[in-house]
N, C-alpha and C. Protein backbone atom coordinates (compact mmCIF):
# COMPACT_ATOMS: atom_id res chain seq x y z
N UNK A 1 -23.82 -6.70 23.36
CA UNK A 1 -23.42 -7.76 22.46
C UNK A 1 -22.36 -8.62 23.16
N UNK A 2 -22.44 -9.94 23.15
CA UNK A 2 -21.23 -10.93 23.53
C UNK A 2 -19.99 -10.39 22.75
N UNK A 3 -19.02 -10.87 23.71
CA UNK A 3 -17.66 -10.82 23.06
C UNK A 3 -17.33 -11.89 23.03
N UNK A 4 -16.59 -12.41 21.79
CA UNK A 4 -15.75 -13.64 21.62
C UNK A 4 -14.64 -13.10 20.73
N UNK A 5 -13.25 -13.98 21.83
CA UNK A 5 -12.13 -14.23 21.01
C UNK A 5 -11.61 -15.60 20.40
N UNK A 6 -11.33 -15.28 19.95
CA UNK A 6 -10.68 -16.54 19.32
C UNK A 6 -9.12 -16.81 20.09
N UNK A 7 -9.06 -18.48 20.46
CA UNK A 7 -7.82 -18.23 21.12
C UNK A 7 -6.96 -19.74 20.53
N UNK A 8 -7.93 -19.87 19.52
CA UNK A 8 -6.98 -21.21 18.95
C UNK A 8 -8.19 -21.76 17.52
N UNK A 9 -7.12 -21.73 16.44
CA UNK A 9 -8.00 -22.66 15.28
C UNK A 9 -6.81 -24.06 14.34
N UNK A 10 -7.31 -25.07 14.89
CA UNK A 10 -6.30 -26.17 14.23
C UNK A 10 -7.03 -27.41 13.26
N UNK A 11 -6.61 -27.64 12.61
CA UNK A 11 -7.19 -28.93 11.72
C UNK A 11 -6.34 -30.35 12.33
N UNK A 12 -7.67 -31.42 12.41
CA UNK A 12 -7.09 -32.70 12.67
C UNK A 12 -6.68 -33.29 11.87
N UNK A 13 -5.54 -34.14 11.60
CA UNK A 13 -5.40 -34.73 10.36
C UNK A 13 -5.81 -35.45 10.28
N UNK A 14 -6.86 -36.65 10.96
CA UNK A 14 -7.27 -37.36 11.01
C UNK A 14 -8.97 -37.86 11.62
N UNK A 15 -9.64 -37.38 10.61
CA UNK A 15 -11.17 -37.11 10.26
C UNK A 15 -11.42 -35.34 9.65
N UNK A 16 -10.63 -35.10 9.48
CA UNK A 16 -10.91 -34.04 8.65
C UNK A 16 -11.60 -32.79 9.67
N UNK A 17 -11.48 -32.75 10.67
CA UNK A 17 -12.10 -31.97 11.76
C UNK A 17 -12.16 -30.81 11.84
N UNK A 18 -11.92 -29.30 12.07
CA UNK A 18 -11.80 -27.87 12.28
C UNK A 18 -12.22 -28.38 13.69
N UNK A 19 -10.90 -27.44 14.60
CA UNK A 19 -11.57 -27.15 15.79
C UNK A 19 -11.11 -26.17 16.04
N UNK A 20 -11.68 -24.89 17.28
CA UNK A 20 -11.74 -23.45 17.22
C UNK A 20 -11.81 -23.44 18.74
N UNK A 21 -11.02 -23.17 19.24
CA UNK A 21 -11.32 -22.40 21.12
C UNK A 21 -11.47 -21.07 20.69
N UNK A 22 -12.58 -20.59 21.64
CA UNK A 22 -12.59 -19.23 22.01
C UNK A 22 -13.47 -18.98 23.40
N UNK A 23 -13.08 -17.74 23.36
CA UNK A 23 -13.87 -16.72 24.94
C UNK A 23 -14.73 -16.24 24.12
N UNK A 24 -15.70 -16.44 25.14
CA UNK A 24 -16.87 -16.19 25.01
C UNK A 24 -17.38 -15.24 26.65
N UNK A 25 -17.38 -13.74 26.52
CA UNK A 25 -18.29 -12.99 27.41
C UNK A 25 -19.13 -13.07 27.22
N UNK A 26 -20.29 -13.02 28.00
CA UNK A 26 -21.76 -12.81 27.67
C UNK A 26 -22.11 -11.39 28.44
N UNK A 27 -22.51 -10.20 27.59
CA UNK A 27 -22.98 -9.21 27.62
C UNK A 27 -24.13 -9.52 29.03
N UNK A 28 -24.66 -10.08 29.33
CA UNK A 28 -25.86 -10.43 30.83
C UNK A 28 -24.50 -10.16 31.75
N UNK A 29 -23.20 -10.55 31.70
CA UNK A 29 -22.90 -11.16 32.55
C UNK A 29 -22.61 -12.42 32.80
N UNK A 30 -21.68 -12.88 33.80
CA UNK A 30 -21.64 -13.95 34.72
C UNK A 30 -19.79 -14.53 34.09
N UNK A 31 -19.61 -15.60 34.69
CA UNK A 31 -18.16 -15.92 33.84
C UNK A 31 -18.40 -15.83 32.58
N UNK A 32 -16.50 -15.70 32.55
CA UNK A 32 -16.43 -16.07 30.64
C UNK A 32 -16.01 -17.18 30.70
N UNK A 33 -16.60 -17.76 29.66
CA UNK A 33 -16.75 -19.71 29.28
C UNK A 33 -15.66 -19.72 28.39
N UNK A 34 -15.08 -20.78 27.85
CA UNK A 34 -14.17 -21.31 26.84
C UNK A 34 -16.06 -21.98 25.95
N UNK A 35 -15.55 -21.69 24.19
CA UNK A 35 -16.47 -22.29 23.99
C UNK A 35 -15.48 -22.93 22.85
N UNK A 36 -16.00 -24.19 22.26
CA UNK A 36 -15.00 -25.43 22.10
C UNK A 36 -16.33 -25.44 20.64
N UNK A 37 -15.74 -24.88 19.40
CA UNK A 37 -16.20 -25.71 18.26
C UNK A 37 -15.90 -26.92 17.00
N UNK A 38 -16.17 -27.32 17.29
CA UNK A 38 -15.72 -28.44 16.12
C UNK A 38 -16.76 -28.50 14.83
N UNK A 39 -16.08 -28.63 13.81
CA UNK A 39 -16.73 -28.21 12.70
C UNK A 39 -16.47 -29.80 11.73
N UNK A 40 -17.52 -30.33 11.59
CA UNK A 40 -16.97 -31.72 10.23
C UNK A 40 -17.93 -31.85 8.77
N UNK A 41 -17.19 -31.03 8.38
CA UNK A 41 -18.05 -30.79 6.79
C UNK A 41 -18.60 -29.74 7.08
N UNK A 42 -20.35 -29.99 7.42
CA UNK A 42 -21.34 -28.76 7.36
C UNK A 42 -22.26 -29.15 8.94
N UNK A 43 -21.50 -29.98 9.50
CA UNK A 43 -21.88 -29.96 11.15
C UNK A 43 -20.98 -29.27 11.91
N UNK A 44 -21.28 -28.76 12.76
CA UNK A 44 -20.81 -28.12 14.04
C UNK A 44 -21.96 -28.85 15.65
N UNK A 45 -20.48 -28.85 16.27
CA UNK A 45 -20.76 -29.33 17.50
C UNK A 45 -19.75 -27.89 18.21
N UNK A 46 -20.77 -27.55 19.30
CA UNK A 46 -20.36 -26.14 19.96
C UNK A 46 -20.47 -26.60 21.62
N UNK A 47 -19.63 -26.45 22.17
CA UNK A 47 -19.59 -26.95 24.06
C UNK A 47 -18.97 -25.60 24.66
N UNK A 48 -20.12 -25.06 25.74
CA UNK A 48 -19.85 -24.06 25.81
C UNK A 48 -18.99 -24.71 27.43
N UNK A 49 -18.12 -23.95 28.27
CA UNK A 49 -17.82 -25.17 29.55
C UNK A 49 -16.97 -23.57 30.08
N UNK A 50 -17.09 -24.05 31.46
CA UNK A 50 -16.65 -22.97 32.68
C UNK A 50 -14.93 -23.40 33.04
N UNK A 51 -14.58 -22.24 33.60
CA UNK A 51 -12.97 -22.52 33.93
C UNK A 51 -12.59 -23.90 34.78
N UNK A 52 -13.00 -24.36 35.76
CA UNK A 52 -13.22 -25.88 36.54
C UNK A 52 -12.86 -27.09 35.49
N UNK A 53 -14.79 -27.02 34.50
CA UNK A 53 -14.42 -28.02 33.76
C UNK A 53 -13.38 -28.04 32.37
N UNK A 54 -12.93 -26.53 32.13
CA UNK A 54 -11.99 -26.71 31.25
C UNK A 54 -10.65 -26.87 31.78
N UNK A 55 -10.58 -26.86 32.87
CA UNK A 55 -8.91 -27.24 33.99
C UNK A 55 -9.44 -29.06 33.81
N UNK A 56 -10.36 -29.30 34.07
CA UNK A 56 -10.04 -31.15 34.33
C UNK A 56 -9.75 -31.55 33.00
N UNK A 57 -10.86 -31.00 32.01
CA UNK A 57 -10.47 -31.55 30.45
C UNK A 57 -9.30 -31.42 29.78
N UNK A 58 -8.67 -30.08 30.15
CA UNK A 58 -7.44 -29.95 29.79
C UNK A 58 -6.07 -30.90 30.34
N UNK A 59 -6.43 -30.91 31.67
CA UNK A 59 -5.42 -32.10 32.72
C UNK A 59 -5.42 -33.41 32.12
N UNK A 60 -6.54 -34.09 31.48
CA UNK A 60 -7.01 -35.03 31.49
C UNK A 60 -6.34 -35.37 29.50
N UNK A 61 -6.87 -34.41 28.70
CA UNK A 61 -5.93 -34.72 28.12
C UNK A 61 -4.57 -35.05 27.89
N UNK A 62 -4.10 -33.93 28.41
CA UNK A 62 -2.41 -33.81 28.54
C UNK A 62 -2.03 -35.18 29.24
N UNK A 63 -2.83 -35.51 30.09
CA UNK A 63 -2.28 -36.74 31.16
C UNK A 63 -2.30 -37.73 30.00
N UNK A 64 -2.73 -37.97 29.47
CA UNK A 64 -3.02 -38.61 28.16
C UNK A 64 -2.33 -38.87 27.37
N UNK A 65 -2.20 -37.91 26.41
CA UNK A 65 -0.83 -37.34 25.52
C UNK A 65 0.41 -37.67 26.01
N UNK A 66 0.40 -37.91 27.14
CA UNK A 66 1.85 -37.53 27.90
C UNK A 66 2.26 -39.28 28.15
N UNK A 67 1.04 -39.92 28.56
CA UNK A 67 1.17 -41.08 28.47
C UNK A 67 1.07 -42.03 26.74
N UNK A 68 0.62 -41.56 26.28
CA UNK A 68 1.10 -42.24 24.73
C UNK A 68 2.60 -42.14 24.30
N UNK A 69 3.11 -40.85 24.37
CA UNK A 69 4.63 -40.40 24.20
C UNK A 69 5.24 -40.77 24.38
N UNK A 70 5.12 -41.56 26.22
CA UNK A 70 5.94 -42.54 26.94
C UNK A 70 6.04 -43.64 26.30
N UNK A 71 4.83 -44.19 26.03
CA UNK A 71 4.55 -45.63 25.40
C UNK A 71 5.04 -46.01 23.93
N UNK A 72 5.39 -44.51 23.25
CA UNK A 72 5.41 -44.92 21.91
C UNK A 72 7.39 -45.06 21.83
């Protein structure tokens, strides 16, 4: 059986969003993924993504964030 943890659940205040990080092992094997759900109403959007692309997405936000902060 896969293992998943949960390693984060937050609400957006703005669109009403649920979003959920977790680990995700897969019982086959191979890396463990970050899997990224977002939930709006009775849709879910699920991105499953490897350590690489969750280091750029994560950089890429923050670089982000970090630049609004400045600006505001």
């Amino acid at each position: 059986m896969d293992t998943i943890t949960s390693l984060a659940k937050f609400s957006v205040p703005v669109g009403n969003q649920e979003i959920e990080l977790q680990q995700i092992v897969y019982e086959a094997g191979g890396m463990p993924q970050m899997r990224l759900r977002i939930r709006e109403k009775s849709r879910f959007t699920v991105f499953d993504i490897d350590p690489v692309t969750a280091t750029h997405w994560a950089e890429t936000m923050l670089s982000w964030a970090r630049a609004q902060e400045a600006a505001a």
